[in-house]
C-alpha atoms as a PDB file:
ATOM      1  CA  UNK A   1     107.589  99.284  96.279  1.00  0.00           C
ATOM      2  CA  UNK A   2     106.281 100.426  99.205  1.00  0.00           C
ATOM      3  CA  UNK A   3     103.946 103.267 100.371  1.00  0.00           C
ATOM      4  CA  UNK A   4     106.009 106.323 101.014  1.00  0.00           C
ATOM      5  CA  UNK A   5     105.410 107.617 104.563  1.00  0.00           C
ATOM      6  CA  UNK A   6     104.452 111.437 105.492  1.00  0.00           C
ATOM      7  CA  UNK A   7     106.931 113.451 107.611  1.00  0.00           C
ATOM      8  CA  UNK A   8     105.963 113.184 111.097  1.00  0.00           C
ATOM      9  CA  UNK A   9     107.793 116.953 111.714  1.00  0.00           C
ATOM     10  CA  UNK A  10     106.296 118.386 108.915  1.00  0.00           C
ATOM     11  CA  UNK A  11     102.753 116.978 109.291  1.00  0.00           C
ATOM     12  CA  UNK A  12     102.741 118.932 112.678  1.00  0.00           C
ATOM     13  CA  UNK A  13     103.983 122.104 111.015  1.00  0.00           C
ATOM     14  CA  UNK A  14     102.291 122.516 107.966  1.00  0.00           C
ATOM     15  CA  UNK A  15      98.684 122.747 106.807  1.00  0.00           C
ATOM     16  CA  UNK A  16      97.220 122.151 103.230  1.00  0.00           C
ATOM     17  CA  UNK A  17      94.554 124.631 101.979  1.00  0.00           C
ATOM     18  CA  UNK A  18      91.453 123.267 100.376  1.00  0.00           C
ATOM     19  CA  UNK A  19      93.049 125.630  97.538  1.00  0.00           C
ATOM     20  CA  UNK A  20      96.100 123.542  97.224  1.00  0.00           C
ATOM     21  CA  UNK A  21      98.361 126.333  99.150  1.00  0.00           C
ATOM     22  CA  UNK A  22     100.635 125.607 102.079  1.00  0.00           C
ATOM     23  CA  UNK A  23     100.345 127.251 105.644  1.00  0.00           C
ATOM     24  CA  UNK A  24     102.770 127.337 108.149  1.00  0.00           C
ATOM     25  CA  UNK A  25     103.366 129.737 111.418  1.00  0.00           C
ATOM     26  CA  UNK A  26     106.056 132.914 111.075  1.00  0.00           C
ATOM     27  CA  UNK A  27     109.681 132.474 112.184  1.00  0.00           C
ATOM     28  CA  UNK A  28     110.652 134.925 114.715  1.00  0.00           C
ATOM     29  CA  UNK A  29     107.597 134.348 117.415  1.00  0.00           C
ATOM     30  CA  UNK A  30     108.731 132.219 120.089  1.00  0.00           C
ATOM     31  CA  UNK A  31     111.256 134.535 121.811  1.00  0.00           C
ATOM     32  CA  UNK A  32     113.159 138.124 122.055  1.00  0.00           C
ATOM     33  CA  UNK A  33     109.799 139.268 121.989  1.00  0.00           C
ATOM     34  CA  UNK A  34     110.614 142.441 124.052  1.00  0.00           C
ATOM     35  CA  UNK A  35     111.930 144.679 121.688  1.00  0.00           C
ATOM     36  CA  UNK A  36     109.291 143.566 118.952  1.00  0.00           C
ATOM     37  CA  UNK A  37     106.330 145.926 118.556  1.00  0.00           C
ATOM     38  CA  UNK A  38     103.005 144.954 119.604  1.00  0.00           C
ATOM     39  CA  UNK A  39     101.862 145.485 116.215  1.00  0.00           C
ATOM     40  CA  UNK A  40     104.589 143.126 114.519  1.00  0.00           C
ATOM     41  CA  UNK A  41     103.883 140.002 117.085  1.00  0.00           C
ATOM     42  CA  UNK A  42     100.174 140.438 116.374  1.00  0.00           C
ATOM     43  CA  UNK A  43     101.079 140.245 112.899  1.00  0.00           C
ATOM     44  CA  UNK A  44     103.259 136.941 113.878  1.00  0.00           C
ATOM     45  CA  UNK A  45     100.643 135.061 115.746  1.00  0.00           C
ATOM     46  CA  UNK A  46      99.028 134.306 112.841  1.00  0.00           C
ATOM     47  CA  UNK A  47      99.519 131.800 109.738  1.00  0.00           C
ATOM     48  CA  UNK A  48     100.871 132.808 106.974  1.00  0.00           C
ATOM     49  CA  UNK A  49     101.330 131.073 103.236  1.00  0.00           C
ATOM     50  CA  UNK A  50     103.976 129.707 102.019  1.00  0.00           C
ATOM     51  CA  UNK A  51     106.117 131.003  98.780  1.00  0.00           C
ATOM     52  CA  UNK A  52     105.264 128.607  95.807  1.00  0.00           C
ATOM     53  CA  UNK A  53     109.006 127.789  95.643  1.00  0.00           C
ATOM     54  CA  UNK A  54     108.664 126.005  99.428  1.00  0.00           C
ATOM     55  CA  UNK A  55     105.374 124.881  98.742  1.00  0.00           C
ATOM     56  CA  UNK A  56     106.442 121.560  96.314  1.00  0.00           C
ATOM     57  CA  UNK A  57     108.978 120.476  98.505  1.00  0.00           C
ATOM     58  CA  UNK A  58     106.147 121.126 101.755  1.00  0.00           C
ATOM     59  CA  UNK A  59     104.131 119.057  99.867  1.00  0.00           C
ATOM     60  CA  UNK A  60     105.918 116.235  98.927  1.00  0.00           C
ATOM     61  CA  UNK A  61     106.506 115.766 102.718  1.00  0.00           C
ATOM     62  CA  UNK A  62     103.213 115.431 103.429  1.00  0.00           C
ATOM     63  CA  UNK A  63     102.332 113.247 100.973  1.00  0.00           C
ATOM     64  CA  UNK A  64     100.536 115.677  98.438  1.00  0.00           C
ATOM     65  CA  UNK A  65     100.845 114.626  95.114  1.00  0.00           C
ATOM     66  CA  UNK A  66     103.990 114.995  93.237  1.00  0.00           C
END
């Protein structure tokens, strides 16, 4: 059988930590940024971890384990 091949769209999306946890950027950050509060897109710019429900299927995307 062949070698299963990791998803090109996720591979640019997501990031495994060397702890085995998946990051990813927040939803909500790329526009109606007006009535957002400074504060909240601060918050937004930066990575966050996934829930350990999305993480498996994440992770099977990229090619990390089972």
């Amino acid at each position: 059988m062949p070698k299963m091949k990791t998803h090109s769209g996720a591979k640019k999306r997501f990031k495994v930590t060397a702890g085995g946890k998946v990051r990813a950027r927040h939803p909500f950050t790329s526009h109606i940024l007006e009535k957002k509060s400074p504060k909240r897109k601060r918050a937004l710019g930066r990575p966050t971890v996934l829930s350990k429900h999305d993480a498996p299927r994440v992770k099977r995307l990229l090619g990390e384990g089972k």
